[in-house]
N, C-alpha and C. Protein backbone atom coordinates (compact mmCIF):
# COMPACT_ATOMS: atom_id res chain seq x y z
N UNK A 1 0.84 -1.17 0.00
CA UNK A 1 0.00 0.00 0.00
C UNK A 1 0.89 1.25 0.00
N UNK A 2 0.85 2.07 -0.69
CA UNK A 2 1.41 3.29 -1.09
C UNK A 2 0.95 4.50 0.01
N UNK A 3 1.70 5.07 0.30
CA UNK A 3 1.72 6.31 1.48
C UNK A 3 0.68 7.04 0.84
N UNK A 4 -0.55 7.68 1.43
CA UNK A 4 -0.81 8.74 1.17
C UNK A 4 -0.85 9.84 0.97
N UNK A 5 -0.32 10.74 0.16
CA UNK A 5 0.53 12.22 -0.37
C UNK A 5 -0.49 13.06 1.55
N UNK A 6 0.19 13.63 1.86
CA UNK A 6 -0.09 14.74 2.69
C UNK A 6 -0.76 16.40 2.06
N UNK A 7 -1.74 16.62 2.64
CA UNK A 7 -2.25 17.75 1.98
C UNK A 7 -1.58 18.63 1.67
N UNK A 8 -1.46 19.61 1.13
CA UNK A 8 -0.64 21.26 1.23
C UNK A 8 -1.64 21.94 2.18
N UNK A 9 -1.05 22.72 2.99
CA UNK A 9 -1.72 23.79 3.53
C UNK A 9 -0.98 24.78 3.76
N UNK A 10 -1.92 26.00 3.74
CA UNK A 10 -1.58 27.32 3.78
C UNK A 10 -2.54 28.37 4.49
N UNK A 11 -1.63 29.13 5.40
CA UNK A 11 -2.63 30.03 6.48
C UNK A 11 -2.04 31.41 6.37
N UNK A 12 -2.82 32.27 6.36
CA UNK A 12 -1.90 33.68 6.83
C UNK A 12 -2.10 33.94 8.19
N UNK A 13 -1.52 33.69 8.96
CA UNK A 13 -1.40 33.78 10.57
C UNK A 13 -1.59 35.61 11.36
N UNK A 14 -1.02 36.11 10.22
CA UNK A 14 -1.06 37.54 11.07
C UNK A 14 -0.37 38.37 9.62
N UNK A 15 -0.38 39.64 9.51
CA UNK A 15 -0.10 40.73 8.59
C UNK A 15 0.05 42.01 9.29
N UNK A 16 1.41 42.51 9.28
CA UNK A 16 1.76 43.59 10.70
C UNK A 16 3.21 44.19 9.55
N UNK A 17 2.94 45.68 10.45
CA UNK A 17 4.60 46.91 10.01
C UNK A 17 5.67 46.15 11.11
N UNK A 18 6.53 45.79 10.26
CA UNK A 18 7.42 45.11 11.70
C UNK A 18 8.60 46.57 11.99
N UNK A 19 8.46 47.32 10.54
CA UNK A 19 9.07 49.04 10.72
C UNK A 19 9.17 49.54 9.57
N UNK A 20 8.65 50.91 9.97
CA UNK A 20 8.44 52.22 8.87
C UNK A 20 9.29 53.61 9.25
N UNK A 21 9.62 54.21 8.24
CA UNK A 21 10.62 55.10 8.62
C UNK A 21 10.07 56.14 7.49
N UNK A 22 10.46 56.98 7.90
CA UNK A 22 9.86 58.31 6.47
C UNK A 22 10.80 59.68 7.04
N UNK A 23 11.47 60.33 6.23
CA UNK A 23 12.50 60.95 6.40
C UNK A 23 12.06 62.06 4.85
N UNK A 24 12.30 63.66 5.18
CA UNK A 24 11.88 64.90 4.26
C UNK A 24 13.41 65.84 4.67
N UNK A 25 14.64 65.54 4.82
CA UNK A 25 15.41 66.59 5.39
C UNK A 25 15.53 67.39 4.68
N UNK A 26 15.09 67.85 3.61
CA UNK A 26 15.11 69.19 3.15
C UNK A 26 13.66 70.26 2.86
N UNK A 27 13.13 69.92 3.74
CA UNK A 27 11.98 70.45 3.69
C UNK A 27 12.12 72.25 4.38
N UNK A 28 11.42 72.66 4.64
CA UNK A 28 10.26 73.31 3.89
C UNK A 28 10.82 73.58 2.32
N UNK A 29 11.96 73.90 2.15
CA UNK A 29 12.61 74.41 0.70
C UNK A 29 12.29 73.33 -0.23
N UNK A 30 12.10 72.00 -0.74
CA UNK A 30 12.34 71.32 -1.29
C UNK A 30 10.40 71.63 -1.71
N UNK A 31 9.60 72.26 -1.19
CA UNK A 31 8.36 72.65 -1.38
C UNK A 31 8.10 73.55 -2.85
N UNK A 32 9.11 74.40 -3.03
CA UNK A 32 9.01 74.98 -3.26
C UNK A 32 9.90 75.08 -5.12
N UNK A 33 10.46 74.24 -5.09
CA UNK A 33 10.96 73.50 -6.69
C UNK A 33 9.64 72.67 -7.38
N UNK A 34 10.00 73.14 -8.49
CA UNK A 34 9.32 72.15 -9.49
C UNK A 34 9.36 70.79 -9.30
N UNK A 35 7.78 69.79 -8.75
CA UNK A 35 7.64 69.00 -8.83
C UNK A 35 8.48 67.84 -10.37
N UNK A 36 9.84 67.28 -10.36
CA UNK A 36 9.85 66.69 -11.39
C UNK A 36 10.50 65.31 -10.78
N UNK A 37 10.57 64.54 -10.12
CA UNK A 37 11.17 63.53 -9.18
C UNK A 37 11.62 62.51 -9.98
N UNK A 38 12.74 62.38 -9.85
CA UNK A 38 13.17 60.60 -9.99
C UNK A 38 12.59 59.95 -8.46
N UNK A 39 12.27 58.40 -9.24
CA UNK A 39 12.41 58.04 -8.12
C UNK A 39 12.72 56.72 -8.29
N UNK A 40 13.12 55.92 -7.17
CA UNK A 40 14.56 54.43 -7.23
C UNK A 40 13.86 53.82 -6.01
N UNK A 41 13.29 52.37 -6.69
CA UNK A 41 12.66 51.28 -5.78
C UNK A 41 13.67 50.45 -5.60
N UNK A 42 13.84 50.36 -4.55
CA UNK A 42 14.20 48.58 -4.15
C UNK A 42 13.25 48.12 -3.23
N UNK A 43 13.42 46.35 -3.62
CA UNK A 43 12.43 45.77 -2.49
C UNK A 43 13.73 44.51 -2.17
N UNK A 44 13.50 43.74 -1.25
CA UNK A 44 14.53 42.56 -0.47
C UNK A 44 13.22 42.08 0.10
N UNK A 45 13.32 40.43 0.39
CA UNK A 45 12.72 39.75 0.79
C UNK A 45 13.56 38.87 1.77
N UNK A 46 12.46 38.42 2.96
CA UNK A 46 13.34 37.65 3.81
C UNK A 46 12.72 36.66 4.54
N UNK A 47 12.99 35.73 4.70
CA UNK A 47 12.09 34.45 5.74
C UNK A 47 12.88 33.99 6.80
N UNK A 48 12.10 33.39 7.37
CA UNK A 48 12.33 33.22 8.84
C UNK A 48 11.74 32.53 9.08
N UNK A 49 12.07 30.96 9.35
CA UNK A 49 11.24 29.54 10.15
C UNK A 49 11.13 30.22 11.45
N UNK A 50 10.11 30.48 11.93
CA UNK A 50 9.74 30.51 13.98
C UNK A 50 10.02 29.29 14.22
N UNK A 51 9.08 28.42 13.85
CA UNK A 51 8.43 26.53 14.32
C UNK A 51 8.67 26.30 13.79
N UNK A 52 8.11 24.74 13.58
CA UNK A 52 7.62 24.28 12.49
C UNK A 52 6.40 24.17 11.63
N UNK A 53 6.70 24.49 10.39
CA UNK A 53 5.26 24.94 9.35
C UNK A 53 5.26 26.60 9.43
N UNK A 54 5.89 27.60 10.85
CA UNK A 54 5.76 28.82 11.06
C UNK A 54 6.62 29.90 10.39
N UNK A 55 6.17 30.49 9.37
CA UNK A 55 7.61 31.32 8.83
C UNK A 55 6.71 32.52 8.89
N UNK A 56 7.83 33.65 9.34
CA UNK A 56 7.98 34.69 9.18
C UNK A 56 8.56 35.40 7.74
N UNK A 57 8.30 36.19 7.01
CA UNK A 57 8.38 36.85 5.66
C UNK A 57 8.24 38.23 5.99
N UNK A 58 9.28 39.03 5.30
CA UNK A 58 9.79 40.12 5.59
C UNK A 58 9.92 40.92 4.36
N UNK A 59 9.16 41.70 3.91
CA UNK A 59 9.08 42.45 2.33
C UNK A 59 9.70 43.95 2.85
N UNK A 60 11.02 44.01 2.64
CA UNK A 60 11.03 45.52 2.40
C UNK A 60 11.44 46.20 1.58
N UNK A 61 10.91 47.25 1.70
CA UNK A 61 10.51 48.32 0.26
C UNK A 61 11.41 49.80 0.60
N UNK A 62 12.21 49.85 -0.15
CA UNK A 62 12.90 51.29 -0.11
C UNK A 62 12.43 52.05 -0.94
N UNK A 63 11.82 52.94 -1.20
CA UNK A 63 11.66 54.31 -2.09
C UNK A 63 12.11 55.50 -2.01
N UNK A 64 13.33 56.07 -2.55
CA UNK A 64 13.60 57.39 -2.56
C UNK A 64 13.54 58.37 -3.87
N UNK A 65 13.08 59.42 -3.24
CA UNK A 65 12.18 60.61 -4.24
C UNK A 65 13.82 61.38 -4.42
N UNK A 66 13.92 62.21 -5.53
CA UNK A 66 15.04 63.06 -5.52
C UNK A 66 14.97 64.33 -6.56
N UNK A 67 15.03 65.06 -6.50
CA UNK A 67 14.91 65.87 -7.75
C UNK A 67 16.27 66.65 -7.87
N UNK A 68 16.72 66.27 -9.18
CA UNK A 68 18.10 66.70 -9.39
C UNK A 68 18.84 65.99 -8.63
N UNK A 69 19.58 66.49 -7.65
CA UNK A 69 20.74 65.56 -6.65
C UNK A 69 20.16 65.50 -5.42
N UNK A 70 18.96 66.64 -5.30
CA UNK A 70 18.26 67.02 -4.04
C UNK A 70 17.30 66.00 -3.47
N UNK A 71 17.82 65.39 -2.40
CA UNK A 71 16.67 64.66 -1.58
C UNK A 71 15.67 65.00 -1.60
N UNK A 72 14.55 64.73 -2.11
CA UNK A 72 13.18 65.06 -1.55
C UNK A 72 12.39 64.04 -0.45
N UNK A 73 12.77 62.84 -0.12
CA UNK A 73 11.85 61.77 0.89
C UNK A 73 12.78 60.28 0.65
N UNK A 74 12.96 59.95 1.37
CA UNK A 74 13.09 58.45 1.71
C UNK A 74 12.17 57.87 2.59
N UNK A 75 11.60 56.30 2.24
CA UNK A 75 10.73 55.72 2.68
C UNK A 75 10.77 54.27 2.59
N UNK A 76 11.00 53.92 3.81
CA UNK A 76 11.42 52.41 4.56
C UNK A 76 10.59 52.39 4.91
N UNK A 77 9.89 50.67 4.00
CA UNK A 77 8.98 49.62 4.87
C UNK A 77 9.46 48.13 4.99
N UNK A 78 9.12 48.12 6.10
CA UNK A 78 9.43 46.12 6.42
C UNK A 78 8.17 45.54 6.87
N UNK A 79 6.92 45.21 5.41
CA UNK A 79 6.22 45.08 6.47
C UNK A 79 6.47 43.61 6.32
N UNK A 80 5.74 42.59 7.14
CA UNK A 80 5.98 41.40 7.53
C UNK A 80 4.38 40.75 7.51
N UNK A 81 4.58 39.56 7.70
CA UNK A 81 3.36 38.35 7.66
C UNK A 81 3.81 37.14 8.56
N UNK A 82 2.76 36.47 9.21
CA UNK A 82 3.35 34.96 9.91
C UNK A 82 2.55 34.12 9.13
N UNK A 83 2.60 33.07 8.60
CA UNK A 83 2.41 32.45 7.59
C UNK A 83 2.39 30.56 8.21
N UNK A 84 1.61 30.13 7.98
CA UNK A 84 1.18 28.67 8.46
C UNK A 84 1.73 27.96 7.11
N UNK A 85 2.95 27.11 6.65
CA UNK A 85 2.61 26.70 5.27
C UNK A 85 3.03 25.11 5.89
N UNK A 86 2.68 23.99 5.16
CA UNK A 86 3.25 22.63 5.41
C UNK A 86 2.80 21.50 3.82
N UNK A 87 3.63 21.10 4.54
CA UNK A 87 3.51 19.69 3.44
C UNK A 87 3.81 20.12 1.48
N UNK A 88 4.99 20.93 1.74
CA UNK A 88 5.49 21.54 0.49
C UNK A 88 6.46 20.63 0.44
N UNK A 89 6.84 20.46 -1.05
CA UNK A 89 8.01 19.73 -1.15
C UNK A 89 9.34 21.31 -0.88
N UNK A 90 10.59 21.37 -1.04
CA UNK A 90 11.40 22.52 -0.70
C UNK A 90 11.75 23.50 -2.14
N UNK A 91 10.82 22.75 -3.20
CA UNK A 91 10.96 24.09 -4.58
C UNK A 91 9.68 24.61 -4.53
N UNK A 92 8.65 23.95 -4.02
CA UNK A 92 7.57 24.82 -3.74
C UNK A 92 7.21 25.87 -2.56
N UNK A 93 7.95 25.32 -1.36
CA UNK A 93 7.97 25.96 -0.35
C UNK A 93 8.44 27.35 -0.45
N UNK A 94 10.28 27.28 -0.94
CA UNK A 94 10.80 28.42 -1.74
C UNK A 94 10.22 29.17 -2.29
N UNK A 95 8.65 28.93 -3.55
CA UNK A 95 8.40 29.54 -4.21
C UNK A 95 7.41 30.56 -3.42
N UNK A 96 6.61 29.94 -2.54
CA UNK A 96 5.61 30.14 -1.35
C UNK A 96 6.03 31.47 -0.70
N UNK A 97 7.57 31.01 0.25
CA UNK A 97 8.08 32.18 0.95
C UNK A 97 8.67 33.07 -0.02
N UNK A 98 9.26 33.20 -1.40
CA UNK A 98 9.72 34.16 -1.60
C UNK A 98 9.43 34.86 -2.84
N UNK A 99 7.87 34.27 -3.18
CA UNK A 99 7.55 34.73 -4.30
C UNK A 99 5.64 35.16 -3.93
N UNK A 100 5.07 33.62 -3.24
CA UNK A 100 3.79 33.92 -2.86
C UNK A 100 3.28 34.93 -1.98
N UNK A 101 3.91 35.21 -0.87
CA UNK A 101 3.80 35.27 0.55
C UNK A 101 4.05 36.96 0.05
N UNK A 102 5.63 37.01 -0.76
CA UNK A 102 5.86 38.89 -0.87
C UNK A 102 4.55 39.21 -1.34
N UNK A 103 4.02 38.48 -2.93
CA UNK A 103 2.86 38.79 -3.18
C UNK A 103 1.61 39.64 -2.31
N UNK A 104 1.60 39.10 -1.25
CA UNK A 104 0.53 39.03 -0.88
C UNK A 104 0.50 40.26 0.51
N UNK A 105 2.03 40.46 0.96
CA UNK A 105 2.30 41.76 1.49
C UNK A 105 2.32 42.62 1.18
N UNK A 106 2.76 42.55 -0.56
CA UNK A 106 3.05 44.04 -0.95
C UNK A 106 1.51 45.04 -1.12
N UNK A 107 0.65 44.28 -1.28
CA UNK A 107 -0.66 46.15 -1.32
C UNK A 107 -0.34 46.42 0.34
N UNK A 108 -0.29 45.89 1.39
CA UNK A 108 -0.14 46.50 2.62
C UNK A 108 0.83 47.45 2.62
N UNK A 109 2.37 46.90 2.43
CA UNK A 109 3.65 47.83 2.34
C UNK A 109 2.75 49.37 1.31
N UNK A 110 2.26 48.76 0.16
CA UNK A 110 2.26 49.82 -0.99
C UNK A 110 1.25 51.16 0.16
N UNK A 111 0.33 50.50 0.57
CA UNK A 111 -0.61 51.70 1.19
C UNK A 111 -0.11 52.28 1.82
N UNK A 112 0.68 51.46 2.80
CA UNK A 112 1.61 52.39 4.21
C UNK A 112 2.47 53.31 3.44
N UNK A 113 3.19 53.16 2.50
CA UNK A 113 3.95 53.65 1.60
C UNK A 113 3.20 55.39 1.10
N UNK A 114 2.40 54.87 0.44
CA UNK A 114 1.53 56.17 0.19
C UNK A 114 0.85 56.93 1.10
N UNK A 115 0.23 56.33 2.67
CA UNK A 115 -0.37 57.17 3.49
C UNK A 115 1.08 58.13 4.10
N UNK A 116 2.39 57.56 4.38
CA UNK A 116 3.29 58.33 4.46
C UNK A 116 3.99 59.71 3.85
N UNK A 117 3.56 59.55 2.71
CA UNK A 117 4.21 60.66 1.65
C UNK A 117 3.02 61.53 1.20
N UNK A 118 2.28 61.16 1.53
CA UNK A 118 0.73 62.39 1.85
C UNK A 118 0.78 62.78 2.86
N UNK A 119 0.97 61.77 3.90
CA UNK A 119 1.36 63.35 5.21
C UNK A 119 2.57 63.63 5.15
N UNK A 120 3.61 63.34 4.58
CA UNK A 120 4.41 64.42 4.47
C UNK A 120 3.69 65.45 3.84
N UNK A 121 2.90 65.65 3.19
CA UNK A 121 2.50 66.87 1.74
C UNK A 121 3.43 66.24 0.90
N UNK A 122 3.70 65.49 0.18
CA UNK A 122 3.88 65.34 -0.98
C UNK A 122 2.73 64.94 -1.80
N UNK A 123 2.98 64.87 -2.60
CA UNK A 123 2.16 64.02 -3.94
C UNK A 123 2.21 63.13 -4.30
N UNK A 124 0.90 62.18 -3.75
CA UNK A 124 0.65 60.81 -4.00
C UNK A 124 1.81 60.10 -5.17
N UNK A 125 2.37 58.26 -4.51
CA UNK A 125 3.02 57.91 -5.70
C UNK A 125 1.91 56.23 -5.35
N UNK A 126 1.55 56.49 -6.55
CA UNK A 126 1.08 54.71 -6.49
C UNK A 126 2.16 54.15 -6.90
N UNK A 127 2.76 53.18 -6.37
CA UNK A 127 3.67 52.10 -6.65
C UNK A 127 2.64 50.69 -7.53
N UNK A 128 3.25 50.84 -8.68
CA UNK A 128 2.80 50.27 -10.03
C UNK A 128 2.79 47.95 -9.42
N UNK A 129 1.82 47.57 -9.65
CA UNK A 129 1.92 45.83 -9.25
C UNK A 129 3.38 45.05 -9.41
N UNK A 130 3.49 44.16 -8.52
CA UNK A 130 5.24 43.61 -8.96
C UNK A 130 5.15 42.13 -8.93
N UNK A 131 5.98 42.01 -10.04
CA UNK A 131 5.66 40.57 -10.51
C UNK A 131 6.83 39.76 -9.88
N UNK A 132 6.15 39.63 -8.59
CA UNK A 132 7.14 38.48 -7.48
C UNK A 132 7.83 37.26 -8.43
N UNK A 133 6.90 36.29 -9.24
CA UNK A 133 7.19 35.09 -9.68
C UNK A 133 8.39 35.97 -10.52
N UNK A 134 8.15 36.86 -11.43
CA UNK A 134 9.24 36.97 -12.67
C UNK A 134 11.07 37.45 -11.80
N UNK A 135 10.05 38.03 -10.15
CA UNK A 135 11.54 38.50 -9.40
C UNK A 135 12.07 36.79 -9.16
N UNK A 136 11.68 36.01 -8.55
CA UNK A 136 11.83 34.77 -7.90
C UNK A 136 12.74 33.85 -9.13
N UNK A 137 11.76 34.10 -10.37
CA UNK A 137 12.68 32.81 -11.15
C UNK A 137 14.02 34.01 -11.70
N UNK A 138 14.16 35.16 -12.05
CA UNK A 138 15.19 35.57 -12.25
C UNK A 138 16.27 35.71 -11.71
N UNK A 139 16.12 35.20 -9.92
CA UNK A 139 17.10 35.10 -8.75
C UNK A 139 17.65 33.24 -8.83
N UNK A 140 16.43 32.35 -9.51
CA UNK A 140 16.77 31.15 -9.82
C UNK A 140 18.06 31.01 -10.58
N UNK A 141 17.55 31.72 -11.84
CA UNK A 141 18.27 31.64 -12.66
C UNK A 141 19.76 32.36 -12.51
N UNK A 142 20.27 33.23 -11.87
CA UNK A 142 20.94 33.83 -11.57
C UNK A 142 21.51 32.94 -10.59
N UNK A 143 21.29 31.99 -9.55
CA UNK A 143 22.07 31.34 -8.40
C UNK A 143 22.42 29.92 -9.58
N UNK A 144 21.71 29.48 -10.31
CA UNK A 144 22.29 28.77 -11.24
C UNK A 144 23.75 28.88 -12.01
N UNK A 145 23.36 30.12 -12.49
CA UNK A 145 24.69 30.96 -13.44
C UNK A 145 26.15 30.88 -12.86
N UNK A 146 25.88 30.77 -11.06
CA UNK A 146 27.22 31.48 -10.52
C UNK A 146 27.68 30.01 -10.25
C-alpha cells in the first residue's frame, strides 16, 4: 500500500509593520521647486522559520524621491506576515516564501507607503503591481549561473 501524499496547507497567521521610517530633510525648501522627481525602488525579501510549518516573511521596500541631486523623501517599509505553510516539497515551499507570501504583502507595504508621503505633503506615488514570480525565477536563474 502506497503512502498517502499529505495535503498542502496554507494560512496567513497575522499581517503587521514590523518598521516604517519616512525621512523629508530638506523640507520646507524642497516645497518649493518644481515637482519633477526621480524616483529608485528597491524591495529585499526575507524568511524566517519561527516553528515548524511557522515562517515569518519580511518584504522591504525602499523608495527614494530626488529631484536633481536634491533629496526630496526616503521611505522604509518592512512590512511582515506569519504564515502557516506545510507539506510543500522545498521548490515549492521556496516559491511560497519568496515569491507567494511577498505577493501578498506588498498592497499593505504599498498603502503604508503612500499614506506616508501624503502626510508628508507630498504628492501621492502609487507604486505600479510587482511581478514576485518573474523577481523569484530571475534570482533562480541567476544562483544557477554562478
Amino acid at each position: 500500500m502506497s503512502e498517502e501524499k499529505k495535503k498542502e496547507l496554507f494560512e496567513i497567521q497575522r499581517i503587521y509593520i514590523k518598521d516604517a521610517s519616512f525621512e523629508a530633510p530638506n523640507t520646507p525648501n524642497i516645497f518649493y521647486i518644481d515637482w519633477i522627481p526621480t524616483i529608485k525602488l528597491n524591495l529585499n525579501t526575507s524568511a524566517n522559520k519561527i516553528k515548524k510549518n511557522i515562517f515569518e516573511i519580511v518584504l522591504k521596500v525602499n523608495l527614494i524621491a530626488k529631484i536633481k541631486e536634491e533629496l526630496v523623501f526616503l521611505c522604509d517599509i518592512d512590512q511582515a506576515g506569519i504564515f502557516f505553510i506545510a507539506n510543500l516539497s522545498e521548490k515549492r515551499l521556496n516559491h511560497c516564501l519568496y515569491s507567494y507570501c511577498p505577493n501578498i504583502l506588498f498592497p499593505y507595504a504599498r498603502a503604508c507607503i503612500s499614506n506616508l508621503i501624503s502626510h508628508g505633503s507630498f504628492p501621492q506615488i502609487n507604486l505600479a503591481p510587482i511581478n514576485f514570480d518573474a523577481l523569484y525565477n530571475n534570482h533562480i536563474k541567476l544562483e544557477k549561473e554562478i
